[in-house]
PDB file of N, CA and C in Angstrom:
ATOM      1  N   UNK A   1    -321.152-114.054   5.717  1.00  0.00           N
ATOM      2  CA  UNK A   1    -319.872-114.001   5.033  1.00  0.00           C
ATOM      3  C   UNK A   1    -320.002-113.368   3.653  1.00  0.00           C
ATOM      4  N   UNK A   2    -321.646-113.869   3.202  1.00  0.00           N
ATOM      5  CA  UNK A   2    -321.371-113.120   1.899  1.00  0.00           C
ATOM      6  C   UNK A   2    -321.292-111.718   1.623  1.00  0.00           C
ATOM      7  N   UNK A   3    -322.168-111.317   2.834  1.00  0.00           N
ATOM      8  CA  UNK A   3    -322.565-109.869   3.251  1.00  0.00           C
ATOM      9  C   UNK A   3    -321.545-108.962   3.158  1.00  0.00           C
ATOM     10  N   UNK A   4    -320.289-109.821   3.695  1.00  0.00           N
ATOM     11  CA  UNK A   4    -318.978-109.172   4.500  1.00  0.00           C
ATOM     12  C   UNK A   4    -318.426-108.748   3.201  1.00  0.00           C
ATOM     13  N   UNK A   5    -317.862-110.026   2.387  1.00  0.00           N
ATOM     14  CA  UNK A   5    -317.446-110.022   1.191  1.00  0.00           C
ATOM     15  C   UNK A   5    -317.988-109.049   0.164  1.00  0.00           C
ATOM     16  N   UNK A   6    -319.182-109.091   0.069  1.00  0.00           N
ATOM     17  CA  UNK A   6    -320.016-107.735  -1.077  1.00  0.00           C
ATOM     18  C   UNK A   6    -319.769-106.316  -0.265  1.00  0.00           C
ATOM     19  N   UNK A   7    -319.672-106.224   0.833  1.00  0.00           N
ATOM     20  CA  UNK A   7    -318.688-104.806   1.008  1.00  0.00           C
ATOM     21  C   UNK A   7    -317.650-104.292   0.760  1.00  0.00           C
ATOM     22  N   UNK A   8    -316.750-105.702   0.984  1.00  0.00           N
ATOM     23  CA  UNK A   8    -315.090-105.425   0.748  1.00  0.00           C
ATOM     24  C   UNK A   8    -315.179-105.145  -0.418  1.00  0.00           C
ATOM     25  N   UNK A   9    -316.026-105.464  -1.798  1.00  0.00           N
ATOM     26  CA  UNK A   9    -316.231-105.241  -2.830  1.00  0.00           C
ATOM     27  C   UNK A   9    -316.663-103.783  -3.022  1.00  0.00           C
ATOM     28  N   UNK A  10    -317.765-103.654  -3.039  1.00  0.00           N
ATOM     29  CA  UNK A  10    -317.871-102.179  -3.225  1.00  0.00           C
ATOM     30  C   UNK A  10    -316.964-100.973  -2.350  1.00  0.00           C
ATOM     31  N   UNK A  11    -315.933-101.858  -1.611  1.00  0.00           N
ATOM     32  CA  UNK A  11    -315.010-100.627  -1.086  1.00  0.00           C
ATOM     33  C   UNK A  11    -313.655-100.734  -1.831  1.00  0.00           C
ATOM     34  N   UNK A  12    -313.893-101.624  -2.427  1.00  0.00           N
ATOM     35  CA  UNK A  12    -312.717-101.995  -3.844  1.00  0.00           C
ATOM     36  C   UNK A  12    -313.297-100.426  -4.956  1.00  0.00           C
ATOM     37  N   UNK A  13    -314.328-100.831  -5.256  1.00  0.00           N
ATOM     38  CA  UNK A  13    -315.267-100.047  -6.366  1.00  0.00           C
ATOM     39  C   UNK A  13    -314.813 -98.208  -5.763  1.00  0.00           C
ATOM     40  N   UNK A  14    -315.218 -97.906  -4.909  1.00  0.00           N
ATOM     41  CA  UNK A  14    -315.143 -97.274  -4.216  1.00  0.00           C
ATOM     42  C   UNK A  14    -314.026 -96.486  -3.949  1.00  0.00           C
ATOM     43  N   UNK A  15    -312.542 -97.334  -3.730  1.00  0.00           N
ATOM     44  CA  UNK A  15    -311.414 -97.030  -4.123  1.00  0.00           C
ATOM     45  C   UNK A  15    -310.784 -96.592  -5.437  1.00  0.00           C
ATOM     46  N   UNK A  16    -311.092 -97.275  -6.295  1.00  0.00           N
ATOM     47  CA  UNK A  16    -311.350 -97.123  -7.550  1.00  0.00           C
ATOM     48  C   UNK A  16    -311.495 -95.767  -7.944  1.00  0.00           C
ATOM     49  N   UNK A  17    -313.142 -95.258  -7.672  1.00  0.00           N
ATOM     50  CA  UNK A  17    -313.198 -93.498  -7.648  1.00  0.00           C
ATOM     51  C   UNK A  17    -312.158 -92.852  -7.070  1.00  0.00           C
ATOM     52  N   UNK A  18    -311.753 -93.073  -6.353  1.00  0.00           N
ATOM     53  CA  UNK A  18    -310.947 -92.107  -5.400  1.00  0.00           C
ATOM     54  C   UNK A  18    -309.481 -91.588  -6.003  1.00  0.00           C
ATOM     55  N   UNK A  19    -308.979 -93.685  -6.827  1.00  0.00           N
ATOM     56  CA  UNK A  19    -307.462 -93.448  -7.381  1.00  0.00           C
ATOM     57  C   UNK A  19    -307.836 -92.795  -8.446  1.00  0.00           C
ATOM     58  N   UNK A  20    -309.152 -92.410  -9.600  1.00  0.00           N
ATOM     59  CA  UNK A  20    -309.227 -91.989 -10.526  1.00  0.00           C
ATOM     60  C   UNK A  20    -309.472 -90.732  -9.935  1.00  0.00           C
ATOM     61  N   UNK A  21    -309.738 -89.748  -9.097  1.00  0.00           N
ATOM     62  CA  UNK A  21    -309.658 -88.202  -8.854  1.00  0.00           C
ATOM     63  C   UNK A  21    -308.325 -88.302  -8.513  1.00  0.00           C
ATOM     64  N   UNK A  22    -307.233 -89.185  -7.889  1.00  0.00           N
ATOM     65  CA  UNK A  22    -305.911 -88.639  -7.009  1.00  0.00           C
ATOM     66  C   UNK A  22    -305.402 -88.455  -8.705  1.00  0.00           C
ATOM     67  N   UNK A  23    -305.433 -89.944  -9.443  1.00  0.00           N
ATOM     68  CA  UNK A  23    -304.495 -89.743 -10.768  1.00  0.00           C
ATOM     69  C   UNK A  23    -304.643 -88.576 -11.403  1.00  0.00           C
ATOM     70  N   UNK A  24    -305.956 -87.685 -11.318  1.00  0.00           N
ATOM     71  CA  UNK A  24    -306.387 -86.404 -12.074  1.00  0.00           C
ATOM     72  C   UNK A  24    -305.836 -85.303 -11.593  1.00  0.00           C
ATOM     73  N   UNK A  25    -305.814 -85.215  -9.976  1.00  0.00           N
ATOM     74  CA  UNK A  25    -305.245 -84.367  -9.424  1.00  0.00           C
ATOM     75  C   UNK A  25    -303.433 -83.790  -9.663  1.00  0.00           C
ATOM     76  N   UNK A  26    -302.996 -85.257  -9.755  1.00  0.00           N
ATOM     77  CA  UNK A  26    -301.315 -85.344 -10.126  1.00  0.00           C
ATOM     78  C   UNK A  26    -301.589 -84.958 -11.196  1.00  0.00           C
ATOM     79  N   UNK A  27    -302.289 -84.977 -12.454  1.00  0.00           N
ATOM     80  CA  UNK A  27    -302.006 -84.714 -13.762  1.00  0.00           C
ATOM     81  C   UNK A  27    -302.158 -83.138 -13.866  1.00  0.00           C
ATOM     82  N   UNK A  28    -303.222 -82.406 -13.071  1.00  0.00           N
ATOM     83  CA  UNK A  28    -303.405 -81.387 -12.594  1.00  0.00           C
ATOM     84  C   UNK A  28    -301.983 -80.528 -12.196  1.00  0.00           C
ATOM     85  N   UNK A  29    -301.733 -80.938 -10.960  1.00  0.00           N
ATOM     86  CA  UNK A  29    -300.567 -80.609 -10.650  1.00  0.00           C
ATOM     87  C   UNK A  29    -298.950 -80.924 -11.165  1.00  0.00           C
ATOM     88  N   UNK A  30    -299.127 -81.790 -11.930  1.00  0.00           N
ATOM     89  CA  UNK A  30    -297.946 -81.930 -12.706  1.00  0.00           C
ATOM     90  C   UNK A  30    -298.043 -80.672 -14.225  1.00  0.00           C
ATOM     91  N   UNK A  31    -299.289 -80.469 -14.437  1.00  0.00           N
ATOM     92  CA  UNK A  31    -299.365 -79.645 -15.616  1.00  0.00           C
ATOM     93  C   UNK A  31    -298.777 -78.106 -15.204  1.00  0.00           C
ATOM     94  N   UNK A  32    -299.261 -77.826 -13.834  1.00  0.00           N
ATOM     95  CA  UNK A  32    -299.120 -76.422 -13.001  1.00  0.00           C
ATOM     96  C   UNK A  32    -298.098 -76.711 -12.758  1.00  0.00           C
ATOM     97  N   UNK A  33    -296.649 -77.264 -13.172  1.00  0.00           N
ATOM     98  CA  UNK A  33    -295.787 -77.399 -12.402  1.00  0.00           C
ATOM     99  C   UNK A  33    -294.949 -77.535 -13.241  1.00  0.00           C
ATOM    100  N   UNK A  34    -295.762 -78.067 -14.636  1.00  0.00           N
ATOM    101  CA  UNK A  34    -294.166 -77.977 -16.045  1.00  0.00           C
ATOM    102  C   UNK A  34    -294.291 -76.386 -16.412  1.00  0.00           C
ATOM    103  N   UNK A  35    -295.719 -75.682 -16.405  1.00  0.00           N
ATOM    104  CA  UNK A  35    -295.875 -74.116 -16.692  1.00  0.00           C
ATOM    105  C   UNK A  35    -294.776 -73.357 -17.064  1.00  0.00           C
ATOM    106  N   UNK A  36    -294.320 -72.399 -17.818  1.00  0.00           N
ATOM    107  CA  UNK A  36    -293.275 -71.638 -17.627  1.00  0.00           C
ATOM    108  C   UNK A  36    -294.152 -69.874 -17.184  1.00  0.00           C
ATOM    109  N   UNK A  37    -295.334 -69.764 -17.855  1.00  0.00           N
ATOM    110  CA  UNK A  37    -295.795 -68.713 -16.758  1.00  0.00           C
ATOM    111  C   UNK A  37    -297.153 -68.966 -16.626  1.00  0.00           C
ATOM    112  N   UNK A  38    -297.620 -67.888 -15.327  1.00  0.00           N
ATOM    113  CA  UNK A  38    -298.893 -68.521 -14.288  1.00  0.00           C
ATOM    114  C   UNK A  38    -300.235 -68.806 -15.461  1.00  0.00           C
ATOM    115  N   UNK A  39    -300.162 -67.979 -16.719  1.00  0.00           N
ATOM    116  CA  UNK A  39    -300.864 -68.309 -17.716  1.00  0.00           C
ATOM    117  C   UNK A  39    -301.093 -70.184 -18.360  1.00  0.00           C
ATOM    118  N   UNK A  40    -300.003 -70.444 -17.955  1.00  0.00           N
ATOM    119  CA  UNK A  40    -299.872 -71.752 -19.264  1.00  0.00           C
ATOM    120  C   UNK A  40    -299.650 -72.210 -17.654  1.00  0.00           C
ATOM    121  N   UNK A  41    -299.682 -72.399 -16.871  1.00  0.00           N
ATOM    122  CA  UNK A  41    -299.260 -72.908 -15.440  1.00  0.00           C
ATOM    123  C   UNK A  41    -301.105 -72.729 -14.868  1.00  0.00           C
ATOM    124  N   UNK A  42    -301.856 -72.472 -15.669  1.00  0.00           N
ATOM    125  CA  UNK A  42    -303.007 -72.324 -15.168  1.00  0.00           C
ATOM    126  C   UNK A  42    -304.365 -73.215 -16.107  1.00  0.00           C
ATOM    127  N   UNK A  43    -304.020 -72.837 -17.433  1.00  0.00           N
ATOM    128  CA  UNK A  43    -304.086 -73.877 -19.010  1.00  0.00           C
ATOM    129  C   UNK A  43    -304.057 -75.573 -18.713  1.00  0.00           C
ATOM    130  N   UNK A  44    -302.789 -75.316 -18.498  1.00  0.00           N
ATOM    131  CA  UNK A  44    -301.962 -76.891 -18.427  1.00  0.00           C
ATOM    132  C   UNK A  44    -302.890 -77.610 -17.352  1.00  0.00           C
ATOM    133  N   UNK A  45    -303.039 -77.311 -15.995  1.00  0.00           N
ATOM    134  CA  UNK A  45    -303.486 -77.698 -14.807  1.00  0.00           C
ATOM    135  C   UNK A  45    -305.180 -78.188 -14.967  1.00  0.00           C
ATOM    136  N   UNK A  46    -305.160 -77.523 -16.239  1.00  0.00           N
ATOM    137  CA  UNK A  46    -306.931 -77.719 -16.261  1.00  0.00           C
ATOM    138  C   UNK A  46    -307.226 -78.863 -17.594  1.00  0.00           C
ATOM    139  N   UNK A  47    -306.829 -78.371 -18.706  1.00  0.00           N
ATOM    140  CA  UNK A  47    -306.852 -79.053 -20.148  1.00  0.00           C
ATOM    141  C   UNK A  47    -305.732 -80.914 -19.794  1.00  0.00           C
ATOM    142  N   UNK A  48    -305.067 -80.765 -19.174  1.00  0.00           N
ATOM    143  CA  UNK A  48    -304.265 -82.619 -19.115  1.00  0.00           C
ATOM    144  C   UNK A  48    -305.294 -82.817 -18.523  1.00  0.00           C
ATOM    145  N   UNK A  49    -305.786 -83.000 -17.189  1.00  0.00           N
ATOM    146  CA  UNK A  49    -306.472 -83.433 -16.354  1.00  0.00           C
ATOM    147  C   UNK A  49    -307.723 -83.202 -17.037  1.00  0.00           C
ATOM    148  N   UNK A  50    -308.356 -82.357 -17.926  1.00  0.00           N
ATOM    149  CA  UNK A  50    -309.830 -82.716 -18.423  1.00  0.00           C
ATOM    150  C   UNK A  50    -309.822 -83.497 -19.529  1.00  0.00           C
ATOM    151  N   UNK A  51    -308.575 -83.380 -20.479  1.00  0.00           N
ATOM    152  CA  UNK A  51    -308.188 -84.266 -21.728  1.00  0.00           C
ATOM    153  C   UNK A  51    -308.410 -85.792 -20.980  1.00  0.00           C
ATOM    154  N   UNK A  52    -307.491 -86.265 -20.081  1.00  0.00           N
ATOM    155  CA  UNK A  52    -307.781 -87.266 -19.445  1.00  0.00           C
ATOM    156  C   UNK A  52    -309.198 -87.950 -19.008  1.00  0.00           C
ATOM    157  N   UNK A  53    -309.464 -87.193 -18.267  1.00  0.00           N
ATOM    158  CA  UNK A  53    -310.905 -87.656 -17.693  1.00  0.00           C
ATOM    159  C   UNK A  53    -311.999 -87.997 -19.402  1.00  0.00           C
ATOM    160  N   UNK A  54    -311.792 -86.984 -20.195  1.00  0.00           N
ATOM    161  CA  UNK A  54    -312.662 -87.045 -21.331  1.00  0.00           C
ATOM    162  C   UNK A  54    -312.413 -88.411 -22.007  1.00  0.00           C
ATOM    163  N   UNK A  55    -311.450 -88.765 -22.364  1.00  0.00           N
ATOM    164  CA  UNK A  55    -310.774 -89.943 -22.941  1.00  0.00           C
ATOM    165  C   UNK A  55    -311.210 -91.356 -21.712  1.00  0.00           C
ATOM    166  N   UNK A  56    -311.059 -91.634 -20.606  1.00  0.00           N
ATOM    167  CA  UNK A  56    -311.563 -92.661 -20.285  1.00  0.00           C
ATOM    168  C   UNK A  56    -313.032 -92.273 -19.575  1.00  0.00           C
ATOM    169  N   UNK A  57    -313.904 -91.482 -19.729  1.00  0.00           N
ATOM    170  CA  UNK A  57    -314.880 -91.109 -20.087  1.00  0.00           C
ATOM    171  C   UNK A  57    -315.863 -92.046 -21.111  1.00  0.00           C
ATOM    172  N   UNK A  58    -315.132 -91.625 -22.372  1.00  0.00           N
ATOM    173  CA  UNK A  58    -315.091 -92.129 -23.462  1.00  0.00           C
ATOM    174  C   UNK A  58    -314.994 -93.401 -23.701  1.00  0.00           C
ATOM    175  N   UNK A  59    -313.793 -94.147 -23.266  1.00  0.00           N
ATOM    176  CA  UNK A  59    -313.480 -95.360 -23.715  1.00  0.00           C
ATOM    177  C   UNK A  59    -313.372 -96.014 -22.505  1.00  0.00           C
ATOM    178  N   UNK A  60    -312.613 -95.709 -21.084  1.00  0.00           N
ATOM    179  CA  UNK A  60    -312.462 -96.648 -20.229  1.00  0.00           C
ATOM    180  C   UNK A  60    -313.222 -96.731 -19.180  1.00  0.00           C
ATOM    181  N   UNK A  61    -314.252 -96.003 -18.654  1.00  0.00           N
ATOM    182  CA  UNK A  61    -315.141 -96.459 -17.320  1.00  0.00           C
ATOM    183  C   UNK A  61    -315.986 -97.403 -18.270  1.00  0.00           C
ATOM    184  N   UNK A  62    -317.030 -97.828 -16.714  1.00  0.00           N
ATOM    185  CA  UNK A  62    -318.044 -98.889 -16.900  1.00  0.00           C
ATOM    186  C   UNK A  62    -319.002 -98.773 -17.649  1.00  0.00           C
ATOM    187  N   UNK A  63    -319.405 -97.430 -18.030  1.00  0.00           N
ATOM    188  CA  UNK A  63    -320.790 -97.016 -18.882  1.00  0.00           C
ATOM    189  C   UNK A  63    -319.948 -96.567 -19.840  1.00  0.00           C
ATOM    190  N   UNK A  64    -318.906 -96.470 -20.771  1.00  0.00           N
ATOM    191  CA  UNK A  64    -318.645 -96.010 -21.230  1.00  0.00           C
ATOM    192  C   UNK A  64    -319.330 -96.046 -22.556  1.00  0.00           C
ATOM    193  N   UNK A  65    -319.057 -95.104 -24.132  1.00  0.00           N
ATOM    194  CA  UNK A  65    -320.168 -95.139 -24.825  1.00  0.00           C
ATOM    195  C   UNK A  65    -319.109 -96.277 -26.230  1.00  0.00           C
ATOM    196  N   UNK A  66    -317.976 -96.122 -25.701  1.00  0.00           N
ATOM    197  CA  UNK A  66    -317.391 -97.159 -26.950  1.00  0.00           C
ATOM    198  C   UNK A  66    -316.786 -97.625 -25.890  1.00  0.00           C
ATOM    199  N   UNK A  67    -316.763 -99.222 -25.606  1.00  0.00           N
ATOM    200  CA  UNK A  67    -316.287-100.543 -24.998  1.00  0.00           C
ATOM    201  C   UNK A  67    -314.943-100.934 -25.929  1.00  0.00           C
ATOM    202  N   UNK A  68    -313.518-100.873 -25.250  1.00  0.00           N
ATOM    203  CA  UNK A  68    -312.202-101.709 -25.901  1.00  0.00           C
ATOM    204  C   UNK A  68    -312.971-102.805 -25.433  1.00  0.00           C
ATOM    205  N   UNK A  69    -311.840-103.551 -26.220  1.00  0.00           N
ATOM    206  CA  UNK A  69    -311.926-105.003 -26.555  1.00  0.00           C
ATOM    207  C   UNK A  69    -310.620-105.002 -25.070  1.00  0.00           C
ATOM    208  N   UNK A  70    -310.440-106.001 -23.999  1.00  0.00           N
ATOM    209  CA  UNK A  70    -310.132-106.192 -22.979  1.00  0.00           C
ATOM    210  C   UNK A  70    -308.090-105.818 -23.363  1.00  0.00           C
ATOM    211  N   UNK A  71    -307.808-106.151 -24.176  1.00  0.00           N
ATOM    212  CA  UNK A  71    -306.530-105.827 -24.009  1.00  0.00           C
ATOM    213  C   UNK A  71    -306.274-104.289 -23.532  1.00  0.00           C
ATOM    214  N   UNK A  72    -306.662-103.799 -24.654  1.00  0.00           N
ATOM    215  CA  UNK A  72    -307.185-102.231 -25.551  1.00  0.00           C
ATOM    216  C   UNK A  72    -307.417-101.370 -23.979  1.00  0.00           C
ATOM    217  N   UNK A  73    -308.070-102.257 -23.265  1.00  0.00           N
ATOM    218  CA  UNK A  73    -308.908-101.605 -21.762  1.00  0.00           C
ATOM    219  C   UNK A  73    -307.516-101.617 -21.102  1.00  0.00           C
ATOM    220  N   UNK A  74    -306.962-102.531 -20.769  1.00  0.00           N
ATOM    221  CA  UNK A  74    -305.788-102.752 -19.897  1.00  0.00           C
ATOM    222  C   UNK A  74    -304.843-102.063 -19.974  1.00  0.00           C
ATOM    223  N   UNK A  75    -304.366-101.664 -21.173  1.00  0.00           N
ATOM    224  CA  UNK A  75    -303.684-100.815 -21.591  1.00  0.00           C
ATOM    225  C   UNK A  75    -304.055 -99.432 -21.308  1.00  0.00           C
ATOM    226  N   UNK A  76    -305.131 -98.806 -21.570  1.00  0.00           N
ATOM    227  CA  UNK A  76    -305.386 -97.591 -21.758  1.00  0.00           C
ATOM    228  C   UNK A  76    -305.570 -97.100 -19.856  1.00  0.00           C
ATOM    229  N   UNK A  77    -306.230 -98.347 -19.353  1.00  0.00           N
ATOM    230  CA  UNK A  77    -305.927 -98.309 -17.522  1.00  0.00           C
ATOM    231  C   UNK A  77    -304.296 -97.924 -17.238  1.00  0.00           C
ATOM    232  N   UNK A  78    -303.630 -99.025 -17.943  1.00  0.00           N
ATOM    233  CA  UNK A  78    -302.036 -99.253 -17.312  1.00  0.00           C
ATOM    234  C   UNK A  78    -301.729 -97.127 -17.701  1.00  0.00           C
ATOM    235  N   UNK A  79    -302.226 -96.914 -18.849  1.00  0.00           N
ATOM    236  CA  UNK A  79    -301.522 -95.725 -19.122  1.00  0.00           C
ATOM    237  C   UNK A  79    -302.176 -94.454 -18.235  1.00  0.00           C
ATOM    238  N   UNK A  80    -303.204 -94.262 -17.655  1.00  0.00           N
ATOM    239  CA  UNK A  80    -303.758 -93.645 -16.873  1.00  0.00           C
ATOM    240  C   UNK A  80    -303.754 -93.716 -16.053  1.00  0.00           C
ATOM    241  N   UNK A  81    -303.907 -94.759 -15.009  1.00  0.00           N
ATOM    242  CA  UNK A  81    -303.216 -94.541 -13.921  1.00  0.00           C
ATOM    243  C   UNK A  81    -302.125 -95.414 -13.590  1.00  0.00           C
ATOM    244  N   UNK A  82    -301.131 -95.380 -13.843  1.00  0.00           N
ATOM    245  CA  UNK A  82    -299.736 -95.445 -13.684  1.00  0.00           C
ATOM    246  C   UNK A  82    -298.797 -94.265 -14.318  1.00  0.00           C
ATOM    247  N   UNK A  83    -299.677 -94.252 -15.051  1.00  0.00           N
ATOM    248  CA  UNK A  83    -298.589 -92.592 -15.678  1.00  0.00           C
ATOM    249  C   UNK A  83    -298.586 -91.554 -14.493  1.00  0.00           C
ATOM    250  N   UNK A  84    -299.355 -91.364 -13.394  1.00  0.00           N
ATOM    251  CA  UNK A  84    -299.058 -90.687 -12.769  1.00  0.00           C
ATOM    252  C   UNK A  84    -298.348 -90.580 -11.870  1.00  0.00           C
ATOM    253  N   UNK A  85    -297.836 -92.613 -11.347  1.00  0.00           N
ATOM    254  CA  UNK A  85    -296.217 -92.626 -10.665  1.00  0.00           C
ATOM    255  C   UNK A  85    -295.443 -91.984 -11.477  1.00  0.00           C
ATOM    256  N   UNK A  86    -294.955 -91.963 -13.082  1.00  0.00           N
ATOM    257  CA  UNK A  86    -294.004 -91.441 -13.380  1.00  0.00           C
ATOM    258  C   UNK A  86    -293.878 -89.939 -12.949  1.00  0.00           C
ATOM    259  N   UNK A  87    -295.140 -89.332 -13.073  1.00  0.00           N
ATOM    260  CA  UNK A  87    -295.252 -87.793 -13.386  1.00  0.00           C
ATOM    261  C   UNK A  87    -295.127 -87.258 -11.473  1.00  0.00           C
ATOM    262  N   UNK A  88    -295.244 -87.924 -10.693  1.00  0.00           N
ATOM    263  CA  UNK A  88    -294.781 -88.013  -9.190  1.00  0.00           C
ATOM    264  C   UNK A  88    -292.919 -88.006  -8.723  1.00  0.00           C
ATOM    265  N   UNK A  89    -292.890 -89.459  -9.538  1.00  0.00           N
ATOM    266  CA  UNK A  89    -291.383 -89.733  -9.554  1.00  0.00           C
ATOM    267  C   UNK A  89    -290.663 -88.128 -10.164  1.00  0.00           C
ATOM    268  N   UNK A  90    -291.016 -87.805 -11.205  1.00  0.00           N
ATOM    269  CA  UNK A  90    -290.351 -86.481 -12.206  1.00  0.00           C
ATOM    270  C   UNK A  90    -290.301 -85.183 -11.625  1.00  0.00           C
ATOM    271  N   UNK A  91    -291.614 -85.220 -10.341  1.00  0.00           N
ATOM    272  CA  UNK A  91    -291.750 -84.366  -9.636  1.00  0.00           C
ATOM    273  C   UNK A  91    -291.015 -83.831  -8.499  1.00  0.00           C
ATOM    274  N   UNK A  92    -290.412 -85.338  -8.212  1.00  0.00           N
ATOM    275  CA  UNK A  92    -289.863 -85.963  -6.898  1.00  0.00           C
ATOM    276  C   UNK A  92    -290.093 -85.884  -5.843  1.00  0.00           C
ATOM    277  N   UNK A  93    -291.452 -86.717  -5.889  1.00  0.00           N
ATOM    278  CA  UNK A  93    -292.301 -86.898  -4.629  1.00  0.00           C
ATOM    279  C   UNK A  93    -292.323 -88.594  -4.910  1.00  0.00           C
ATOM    280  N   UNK A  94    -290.808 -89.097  -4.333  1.00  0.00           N
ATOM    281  CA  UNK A  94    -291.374 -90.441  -4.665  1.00  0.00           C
ATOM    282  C   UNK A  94    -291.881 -91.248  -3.958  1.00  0.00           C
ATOM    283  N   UNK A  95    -292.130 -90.647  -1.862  1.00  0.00           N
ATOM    284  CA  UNK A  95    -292.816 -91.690  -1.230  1.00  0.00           C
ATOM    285  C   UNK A  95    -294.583 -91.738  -1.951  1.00  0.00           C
ATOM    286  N   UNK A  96    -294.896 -90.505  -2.544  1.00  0.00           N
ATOM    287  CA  UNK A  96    -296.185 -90.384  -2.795  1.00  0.00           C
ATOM    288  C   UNK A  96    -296.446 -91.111  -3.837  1.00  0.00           C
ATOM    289  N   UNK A  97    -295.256 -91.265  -5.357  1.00  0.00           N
ATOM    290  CA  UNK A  97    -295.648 -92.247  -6.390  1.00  0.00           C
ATOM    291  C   UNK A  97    -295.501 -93.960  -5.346  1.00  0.00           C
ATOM    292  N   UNK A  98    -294.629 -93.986  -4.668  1.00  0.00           N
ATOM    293  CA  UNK A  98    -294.596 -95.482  -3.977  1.00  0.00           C
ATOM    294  C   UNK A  98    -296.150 -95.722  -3.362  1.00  0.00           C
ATOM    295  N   UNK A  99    -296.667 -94.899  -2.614  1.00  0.00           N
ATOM    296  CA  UNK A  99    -297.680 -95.076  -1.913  1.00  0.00           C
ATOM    297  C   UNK A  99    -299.250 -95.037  -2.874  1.00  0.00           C
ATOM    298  N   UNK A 100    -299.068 -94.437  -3.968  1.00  0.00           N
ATOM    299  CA  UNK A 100    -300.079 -94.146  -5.037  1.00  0.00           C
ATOM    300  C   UNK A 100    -300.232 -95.484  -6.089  1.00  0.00           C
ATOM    301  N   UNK A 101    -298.634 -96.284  -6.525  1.00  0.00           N
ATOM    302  CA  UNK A 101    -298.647 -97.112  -7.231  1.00  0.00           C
ATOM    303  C   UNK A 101    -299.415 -97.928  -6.543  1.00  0.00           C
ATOM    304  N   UNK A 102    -298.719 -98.723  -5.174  1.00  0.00           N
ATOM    305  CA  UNK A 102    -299.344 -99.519  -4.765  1.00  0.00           C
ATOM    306  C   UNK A 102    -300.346 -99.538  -4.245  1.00  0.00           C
ATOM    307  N   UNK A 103    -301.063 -98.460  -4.245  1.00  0.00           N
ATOM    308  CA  UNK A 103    -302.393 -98.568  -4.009  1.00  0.00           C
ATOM    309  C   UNK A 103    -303.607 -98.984  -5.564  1.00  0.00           C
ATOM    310  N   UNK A 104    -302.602 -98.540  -6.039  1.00  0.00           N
ATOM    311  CA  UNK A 104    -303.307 -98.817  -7.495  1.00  0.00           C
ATOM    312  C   UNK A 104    -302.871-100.180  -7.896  1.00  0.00           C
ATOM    313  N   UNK A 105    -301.886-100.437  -7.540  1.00  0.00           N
ATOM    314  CA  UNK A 105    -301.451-101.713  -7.967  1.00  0.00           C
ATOM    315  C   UNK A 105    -302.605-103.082  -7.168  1.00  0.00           C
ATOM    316  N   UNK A 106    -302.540-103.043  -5.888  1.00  0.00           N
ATOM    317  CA  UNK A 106    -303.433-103.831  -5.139  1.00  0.00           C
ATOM    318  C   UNK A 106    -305.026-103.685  -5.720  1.00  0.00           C
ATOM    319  N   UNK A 107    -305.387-102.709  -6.189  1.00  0.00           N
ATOM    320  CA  UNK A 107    -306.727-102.298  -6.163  1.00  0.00           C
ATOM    321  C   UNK A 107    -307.087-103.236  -7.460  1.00  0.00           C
ATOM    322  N   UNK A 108    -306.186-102.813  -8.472  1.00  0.00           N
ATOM    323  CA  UNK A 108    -306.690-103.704  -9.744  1.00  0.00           C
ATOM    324  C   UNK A 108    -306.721-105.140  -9.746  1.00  0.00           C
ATOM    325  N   UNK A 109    -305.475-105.947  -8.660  1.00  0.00           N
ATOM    326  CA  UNK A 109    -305.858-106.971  -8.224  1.00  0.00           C
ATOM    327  C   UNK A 109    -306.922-107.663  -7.890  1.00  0.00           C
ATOM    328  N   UNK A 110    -307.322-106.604  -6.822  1.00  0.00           N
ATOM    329  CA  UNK A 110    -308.549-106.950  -6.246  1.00  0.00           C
ATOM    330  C   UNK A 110    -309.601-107.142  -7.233  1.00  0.00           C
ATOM    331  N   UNK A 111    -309.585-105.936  -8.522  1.00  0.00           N
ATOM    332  CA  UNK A 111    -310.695-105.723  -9.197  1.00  0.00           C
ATOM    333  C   UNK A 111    -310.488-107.065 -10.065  1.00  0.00           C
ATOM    334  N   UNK A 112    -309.404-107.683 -10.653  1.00  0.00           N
ATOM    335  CA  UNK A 112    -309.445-108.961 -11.389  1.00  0.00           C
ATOM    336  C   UNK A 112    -309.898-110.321 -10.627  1.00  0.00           C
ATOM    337  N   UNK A 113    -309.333-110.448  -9.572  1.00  0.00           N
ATOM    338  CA  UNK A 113    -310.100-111.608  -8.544  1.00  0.00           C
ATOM    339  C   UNK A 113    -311.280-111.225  -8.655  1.00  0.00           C
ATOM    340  N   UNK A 114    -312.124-110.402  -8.500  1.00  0.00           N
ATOM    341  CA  UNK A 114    -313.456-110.178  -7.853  1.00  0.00           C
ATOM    342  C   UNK A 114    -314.335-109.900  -9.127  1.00  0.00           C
ATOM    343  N   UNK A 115    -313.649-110.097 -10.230  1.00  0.00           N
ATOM    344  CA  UNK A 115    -314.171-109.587 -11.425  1.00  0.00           C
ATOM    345  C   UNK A 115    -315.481-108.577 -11.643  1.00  0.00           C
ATOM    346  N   UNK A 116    -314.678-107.386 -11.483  1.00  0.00           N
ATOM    347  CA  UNK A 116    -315.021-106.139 -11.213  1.00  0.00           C
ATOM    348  C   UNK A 116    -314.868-104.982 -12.086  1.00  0.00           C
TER     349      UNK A 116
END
């Protein structure tokens, strides 16, 4: 049982990676998509999505090199990936923000039960 359980875990962990490339990808494609030409539609698509990644890089993964203090973390999570339901919704792809939230939504669950 415990065996079982320390998988479901690292497929929590696991998930985790995955919602942090989808959230990058939307930020990606939301940048290529405010563009007004293929120049700044090419800029945008690369610089949000690397600004991002650099910043919880920085402050919000597990190795990170400066640790928030747990609120500070929650927050800077809530704003990274959930900002990308909005930027879905704006897009209007909203079965994909429905299906993206709650996948993110369940996952962090999981990650607070399992203290993760």
């Amino acid at each position: 049982m415990i065996a079982f359980l320390a998988g479901f875990k690292l497929l929590n962990l696991l998930l985790r990676f995955i919602l942090e490339l989808c959230a990058l990808a939307v930020y990606s494609y939301w940048g290529f998509r405010i563009g007004n030409t293929n120049i700044m539609k090419g800029i945008l698509s690369i610089v949000i999505p690397l600004g991002i990644a650099i910043i919880w890089g920085i402050f919000g993964s597990p190795k990170a090199d400066i640790q928030l203090l747990a609120p500070l973390h929650l927050l800077l999570e809530f704003c990274i990936f959930l900002m990308p339901i909005l930027l879905l919704l704006n897009l209007k792809k909203v079965e994909l923000a429905w299906i993206y939230g709650s996948i993110v939504i369940l996952n962090r669950i999981l990650m607070f039960f399992w203290d993760q």
